[in-house]
Protein backbone atom coordinates (compact mmCIF):
# COMPACT_ATOMS: atom_id res chain seq x y z
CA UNK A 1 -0.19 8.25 22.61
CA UNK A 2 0.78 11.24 20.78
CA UNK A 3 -0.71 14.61 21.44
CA UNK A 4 -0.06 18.11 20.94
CA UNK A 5 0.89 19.69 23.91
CA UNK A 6 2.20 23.11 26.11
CA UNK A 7 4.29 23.05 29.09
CA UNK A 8 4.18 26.92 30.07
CA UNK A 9 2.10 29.34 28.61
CA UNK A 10 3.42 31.82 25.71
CA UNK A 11 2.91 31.93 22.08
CA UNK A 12 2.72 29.13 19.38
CA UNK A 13 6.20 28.12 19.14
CA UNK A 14 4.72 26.37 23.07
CA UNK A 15 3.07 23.68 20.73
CA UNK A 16 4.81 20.75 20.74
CA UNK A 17 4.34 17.24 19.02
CA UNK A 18 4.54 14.50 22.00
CA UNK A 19 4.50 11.12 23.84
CA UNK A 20 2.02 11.08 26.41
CA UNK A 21 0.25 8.27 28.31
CA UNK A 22 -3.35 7.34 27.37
CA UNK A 23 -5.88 8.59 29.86
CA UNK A 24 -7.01 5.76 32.12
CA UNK A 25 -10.93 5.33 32.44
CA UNK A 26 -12.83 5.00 35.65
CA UNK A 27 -15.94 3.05 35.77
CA UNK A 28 -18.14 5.26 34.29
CA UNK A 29 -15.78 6.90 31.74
CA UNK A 30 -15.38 6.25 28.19
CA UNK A 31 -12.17 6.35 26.50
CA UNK A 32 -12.45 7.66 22.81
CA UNK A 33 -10.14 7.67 19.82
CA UNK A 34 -9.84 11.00 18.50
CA UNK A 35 -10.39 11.17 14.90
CA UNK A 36 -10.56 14.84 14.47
CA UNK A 37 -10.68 17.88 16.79
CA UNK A 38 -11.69 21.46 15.71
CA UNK A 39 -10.28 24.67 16.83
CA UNK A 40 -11.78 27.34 18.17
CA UNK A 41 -10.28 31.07 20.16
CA UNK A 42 -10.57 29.28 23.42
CA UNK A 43 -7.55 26.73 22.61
CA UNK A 44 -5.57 30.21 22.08
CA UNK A 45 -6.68 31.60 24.70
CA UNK A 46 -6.15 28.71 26.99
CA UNK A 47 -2.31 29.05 25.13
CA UNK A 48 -1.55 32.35 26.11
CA UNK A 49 -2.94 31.99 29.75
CA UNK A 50 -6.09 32.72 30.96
CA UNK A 51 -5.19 32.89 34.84
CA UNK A 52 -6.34 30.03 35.78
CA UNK A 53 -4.47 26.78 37.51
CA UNK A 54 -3.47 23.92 34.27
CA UNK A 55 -2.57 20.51 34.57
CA UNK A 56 1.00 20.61 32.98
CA UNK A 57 1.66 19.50 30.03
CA UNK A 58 -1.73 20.48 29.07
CA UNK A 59 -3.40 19.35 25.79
CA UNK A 60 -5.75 21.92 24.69
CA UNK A 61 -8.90 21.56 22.01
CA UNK A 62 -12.55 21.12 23.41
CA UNK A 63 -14.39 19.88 19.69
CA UNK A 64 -13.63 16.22 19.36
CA UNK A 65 -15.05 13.43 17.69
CA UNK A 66 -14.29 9.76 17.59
CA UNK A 67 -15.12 6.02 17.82
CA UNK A 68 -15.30 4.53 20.96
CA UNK A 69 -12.58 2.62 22.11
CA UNK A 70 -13.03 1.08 25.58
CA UNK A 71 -15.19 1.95 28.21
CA UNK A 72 -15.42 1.59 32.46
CA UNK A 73 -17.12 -1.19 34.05
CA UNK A 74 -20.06 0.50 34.49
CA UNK A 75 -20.75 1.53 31.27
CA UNK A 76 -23.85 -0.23 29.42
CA UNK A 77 -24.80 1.52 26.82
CA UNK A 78 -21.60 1.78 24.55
CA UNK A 79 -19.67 0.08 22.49
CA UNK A 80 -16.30 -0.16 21.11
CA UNK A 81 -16.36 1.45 17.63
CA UNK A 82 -19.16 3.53 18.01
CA UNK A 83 -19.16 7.25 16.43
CA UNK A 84 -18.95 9.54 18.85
CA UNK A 85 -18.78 13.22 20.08
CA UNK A 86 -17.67 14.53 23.63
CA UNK A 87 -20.03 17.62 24.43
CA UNK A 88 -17.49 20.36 24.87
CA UNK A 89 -19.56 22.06 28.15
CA UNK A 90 -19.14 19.94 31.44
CA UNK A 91 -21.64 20.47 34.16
CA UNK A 92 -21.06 18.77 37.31
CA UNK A 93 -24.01 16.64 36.67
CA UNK A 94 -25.97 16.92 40.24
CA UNK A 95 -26.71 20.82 40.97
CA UNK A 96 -30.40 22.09 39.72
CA UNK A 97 -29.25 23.71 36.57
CA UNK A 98 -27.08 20.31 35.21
CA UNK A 99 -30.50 18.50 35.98
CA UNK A 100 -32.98 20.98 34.05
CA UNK A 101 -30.40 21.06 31.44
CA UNK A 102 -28.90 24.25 31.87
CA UNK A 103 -25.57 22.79 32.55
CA UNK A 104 -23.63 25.92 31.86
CA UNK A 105 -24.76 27.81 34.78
CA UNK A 106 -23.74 24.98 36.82
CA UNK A 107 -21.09 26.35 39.72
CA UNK A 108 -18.43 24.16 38.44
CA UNK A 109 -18.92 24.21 34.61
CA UNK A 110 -15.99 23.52 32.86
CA UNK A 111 -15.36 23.16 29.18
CA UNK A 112 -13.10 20.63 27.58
CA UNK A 113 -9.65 21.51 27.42
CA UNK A 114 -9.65 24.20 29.44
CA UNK A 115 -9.11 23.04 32.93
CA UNK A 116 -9.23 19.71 31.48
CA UNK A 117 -7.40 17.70 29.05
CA UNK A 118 -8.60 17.90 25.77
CA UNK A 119 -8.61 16.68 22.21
CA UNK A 120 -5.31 17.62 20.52
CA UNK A 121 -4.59 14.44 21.23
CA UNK A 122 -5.25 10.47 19.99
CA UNK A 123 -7.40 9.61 22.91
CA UNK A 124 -9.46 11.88 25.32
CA UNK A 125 -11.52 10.26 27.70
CA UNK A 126 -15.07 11.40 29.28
CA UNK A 127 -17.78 10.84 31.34
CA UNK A 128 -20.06 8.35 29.90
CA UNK A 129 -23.12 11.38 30.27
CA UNK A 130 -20.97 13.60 27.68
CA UNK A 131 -20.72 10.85 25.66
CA UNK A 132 -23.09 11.52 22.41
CA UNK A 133 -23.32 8.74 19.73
CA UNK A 134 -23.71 10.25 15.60
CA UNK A 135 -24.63 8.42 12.85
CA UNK A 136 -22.49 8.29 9.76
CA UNK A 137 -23.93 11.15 8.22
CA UNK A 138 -21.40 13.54 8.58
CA UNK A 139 -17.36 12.95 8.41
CA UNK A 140 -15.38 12.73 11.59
CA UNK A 141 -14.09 16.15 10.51
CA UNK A 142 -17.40 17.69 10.16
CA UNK A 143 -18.84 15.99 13.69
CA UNK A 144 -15.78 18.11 15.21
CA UNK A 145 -16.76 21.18 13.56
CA UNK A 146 -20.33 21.00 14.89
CA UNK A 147 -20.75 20.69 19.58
CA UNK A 148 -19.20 24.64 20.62
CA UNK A 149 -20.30 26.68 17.74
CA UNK A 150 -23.69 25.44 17.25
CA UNK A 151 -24.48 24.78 21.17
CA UNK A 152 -23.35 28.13 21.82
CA UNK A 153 -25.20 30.15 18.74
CA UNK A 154 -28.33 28.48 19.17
CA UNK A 155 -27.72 29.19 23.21
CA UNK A 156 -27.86 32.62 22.38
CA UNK A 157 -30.16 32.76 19.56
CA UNK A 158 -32.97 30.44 20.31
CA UNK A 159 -33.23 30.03 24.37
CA UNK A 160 -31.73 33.59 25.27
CA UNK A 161 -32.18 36.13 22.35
CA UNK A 162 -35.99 34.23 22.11
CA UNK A 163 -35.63 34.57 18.11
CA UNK A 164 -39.02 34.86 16.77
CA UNK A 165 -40.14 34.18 13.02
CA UNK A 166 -39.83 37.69 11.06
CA UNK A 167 -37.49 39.20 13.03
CA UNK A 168 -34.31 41.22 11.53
CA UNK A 169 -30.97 39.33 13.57
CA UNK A 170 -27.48 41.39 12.34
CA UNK A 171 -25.12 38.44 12.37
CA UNK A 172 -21.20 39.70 13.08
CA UNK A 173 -18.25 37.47 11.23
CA UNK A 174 -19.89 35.59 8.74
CA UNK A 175 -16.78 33.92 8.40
CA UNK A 176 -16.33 32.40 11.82
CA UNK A 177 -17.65 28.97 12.81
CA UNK A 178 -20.28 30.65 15.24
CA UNK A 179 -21.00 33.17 12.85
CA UNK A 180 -21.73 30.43 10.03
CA UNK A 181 -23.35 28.45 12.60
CA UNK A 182 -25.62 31.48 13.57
CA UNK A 183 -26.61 32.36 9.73
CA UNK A 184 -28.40 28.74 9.55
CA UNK A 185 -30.23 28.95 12.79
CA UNK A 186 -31.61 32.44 12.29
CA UNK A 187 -32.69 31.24 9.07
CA UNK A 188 -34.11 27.99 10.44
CA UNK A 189 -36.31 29.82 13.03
CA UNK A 190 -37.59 32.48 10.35
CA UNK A 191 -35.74 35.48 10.37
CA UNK A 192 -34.64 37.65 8.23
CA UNK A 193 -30.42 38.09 8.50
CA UNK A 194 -27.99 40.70 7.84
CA UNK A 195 -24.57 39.29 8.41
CA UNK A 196 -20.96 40.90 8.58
CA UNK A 197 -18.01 40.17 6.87
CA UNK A 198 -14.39 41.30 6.35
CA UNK A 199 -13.73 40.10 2.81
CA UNK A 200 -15.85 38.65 -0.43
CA UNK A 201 -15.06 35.29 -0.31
CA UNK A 202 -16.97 35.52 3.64
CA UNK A 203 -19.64 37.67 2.42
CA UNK A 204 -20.34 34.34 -0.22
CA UNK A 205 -19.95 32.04 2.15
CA UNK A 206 -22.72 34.11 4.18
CA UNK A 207 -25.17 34.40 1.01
CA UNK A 208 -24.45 30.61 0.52
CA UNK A 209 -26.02 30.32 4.37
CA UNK A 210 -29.07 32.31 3.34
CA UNK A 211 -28.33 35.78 4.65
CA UNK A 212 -30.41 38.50 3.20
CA UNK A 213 -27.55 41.15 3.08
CA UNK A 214 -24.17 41.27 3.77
CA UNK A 215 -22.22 43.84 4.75
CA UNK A 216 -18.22 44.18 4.36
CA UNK A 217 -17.39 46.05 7.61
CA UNK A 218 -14.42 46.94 5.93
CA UNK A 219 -15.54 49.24 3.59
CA UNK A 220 -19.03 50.62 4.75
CA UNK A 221 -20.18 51.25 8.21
CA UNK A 222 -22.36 48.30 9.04
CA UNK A 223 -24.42 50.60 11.40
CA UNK A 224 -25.23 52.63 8.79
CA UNK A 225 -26.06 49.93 6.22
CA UNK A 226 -28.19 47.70 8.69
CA UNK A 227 -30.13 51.44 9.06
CA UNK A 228 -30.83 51.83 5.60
CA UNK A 229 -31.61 47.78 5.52
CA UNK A 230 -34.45 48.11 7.74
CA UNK A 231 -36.19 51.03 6.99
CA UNK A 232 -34.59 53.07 9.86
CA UNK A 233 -36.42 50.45 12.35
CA UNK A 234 -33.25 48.71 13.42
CA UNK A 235 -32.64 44.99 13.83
CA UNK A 236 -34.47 43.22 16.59
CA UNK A 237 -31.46 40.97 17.64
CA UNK A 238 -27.62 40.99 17.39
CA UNK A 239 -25.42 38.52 17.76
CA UNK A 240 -21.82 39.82 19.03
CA UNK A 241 -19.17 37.94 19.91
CA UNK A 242 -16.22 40.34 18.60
CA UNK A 243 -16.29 43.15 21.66
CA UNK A 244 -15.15 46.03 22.08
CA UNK A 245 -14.88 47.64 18.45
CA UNK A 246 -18.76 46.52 17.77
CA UNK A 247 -20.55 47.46 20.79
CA UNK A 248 -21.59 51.34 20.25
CA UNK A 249 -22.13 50.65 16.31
CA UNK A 250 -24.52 47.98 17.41
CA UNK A 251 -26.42 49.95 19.83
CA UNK A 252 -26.74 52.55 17.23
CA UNK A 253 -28.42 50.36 14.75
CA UNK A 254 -30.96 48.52 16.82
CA UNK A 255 -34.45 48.77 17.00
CA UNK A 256 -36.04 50.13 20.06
CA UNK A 257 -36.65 47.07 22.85
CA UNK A 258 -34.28 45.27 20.71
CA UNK A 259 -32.11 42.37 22.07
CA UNK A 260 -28.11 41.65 22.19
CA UNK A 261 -26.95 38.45 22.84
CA UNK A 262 -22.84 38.14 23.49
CA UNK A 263 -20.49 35.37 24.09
CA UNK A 264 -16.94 36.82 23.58
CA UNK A 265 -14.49 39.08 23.31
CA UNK A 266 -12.25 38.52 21.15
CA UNK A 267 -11.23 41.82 20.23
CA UNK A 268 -10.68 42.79 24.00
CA UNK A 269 -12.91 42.43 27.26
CA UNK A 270 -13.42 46.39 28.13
CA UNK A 271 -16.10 47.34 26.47
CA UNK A 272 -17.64 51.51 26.60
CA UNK A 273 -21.43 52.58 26.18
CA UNK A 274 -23.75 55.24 26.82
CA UNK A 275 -25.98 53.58 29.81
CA UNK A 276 -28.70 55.79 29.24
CA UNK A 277 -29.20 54.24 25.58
CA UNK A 278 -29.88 50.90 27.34
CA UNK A 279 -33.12 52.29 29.44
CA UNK A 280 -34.61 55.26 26.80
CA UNK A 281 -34.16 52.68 24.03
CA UNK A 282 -35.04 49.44 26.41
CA UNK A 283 -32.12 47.59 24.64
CA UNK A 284 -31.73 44.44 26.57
CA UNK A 285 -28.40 42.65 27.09
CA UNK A 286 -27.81 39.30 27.59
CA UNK A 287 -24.52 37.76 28.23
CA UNK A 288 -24.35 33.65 27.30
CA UNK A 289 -21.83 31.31 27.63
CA UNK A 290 -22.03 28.26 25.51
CA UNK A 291 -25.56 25.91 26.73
CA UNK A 292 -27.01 22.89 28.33
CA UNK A 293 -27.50 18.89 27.37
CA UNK A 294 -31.17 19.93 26.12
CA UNK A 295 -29.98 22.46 23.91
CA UNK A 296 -27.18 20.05 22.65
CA UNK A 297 -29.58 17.34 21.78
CA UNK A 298 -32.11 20.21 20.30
CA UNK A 299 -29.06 21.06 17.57
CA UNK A 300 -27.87 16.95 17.57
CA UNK A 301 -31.65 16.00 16.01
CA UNK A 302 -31.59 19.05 13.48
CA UNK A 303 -27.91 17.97 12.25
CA UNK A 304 -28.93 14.25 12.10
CA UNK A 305 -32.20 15.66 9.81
CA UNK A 306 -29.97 17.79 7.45
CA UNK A 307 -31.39 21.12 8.45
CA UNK A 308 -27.78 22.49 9.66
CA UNK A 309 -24.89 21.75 8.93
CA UNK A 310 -21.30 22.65 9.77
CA UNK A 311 -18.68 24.87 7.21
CA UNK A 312 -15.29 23.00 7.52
CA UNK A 313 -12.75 25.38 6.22
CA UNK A 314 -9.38 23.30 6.45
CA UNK A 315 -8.28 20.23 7.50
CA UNK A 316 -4.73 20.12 9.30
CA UNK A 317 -2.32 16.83 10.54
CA UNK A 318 -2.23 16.99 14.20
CA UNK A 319 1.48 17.65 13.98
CA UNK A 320 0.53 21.04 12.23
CA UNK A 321 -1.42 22.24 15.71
CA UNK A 322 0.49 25.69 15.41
CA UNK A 323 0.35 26.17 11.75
CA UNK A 324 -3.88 25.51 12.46
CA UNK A 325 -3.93 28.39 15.33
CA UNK A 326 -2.22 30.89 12.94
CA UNK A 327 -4.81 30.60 10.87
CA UNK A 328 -7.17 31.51 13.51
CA UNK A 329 -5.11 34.04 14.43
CA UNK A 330 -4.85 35.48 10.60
CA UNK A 331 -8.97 35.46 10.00
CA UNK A 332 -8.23 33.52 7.04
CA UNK A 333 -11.21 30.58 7.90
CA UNK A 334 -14.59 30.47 6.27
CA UNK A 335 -15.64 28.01 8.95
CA UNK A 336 -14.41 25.73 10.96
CA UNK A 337 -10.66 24.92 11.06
CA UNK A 338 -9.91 21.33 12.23
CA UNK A 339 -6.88 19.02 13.06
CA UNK A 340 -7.63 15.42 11.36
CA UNK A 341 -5.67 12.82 14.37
């Protein structure tokens, strides 16, 4: 098969177009032909070197979505041609959290093309319990765009952050898949959102999602305006998953007892506070890392019923891996970048 593909770890000129054999199933493993796989920091990440021991040559990319086409002898309840997704977060299926759902605080979570092979590639294989069947509602390309992001934002929204209806949520990157993703479910559950933005056509695209305000970090100080937005109260919850740069301007414009839900760090992992705002204030912070099988099929049903949906921003050839990370890398996306296979 072909597949897109590093040997050592360095910068994007590591991305290479390749022959590589098609993963062999086990009996309980499905074997899917990748239709479209979307991007997201981690693939970069995982580029660049995260510390951590890689099958060589690695294929990166943990979004993919598919038809099915074979699966192990023990598999009943597939077929060959079937529309599928691969959930991105791997659990190891047995421990106490994988079986209440809570996969991702399983000891030996993993995520899809990370330690694993992933979906830069024309087949990825899986267990047949991360194997979720979609309808025909949505394009390949769209399907891709939808397990990480929305997982993870309604992860931290919904079963951490506890999002109530009539609460104010501050939104960072409009722009990004998680922060489009994030705009719809605050909105689903009721709240009122203030999202952030770092040019016009992303503070659109968040107005489009049904934020209330948005607020070009570029030229105003979003503390400031997410002050004046609320009557001096503050929002209830933020959702950060830029770092560094955003944590002290978020704890300045939060409401007393108020909630922050992270998941990244992509501007840097050291981040600086004053500790004593956390206990006058009662600001609680809550660090989340993508979500479980329940939460998965939670966001699954509300796709399937049209009540979210995912922002595909452009479609690249597999070939064009590198040309798709720079992208990333540039902030150019209003959603979700995604290589068509």
């Amino acid at each position: 098969m072909k597949a897109v593909i590093f040997d050592e770890h360095g910068g994007l000129e590591k991305l290479q177009l390749a022959d590589m054999s098609t993963p062999v199933v086990n009996p309980k493993e499905v074997l899917v032909r990748v239709r479209a796989c979307a991007l997201n920091h981690l693939d970069i990440w995982v580029r660049q070197g995260l510390g951590i021991p890689l099958e060589m040559p690695h294929i990166g990319g943990s979004d993919i979505a598919g038809e099915v086409a074979a699966v192990g002898a023990s598999v009943r309840d597939l077929k060959p041609g079937q529309r599928v997704i691969i959930a991105p977060g791997i659990g190891c299926g047995r421990c106490e959290q994988c079986t209440s759902g809570n996969d991702s605080q399983c000891a030996q979570f993993d995520v899809v093309g990370m330690r694993r092979q992933g979906g830069y590639a024309e087949f990825a294989k899986a267990h047949v319990k991360d194997i979720h069947p979609v309808s025909e509602r949505l394009s390949f390309e769209e399907w891709a765009s939808i397990p990480l992001v929305f997982l993870t934002a309604w992860h931290m929204l919904v079963t951490r952050g506890r999002i109530a209806p009539g609460e104010t949520v501050l939104v960072h990157a409009a722009g990004s898949g998680i922060g489009s993703a994030a705009i719809q479910i605050a909105k689903l559950c009721g709240a009122r959102v203030l999202a952030t933005g770092g040019s016009e056509e992303k503070l659109d695209l968040a107005r489009r999602l049904g934020a209330d305000a948005a607020i070009n970090y570029t030229k105003e100080d979003f503390a400031g305006r997410v002050w004046a937005e609320t009557g001096k109260r503050g929002a209830d919850l933020v959702f950060e998953h830029i770092g560094v740069e955003n944590w002290q301007k978020n704890f300045r414009c939060m409401a007393r007892g108020a909630r922050m839900v992270f998941c990244g760090a992509t501007a840097g992992p050291q981040a600086q506070l004053d500790i004593r705002l956390l206990y006058v204030k009662q600001f609680s912070v809550l660090g989340c890392y993508m979500g479980g099988k329940r939460e998965l099929f939670d966001v699954l049903k509300l796709i399937e019923a049209g009540k979210l949906r995912p922002v595909v921003d452009q479609v690249f050839p597999l070939a064009d891996a590198a040309a798709a990370q720079q992208r990333m890398l540039d902030r150019k996306n209003l959603g979700k970048i995604v290589l068509r296979v």
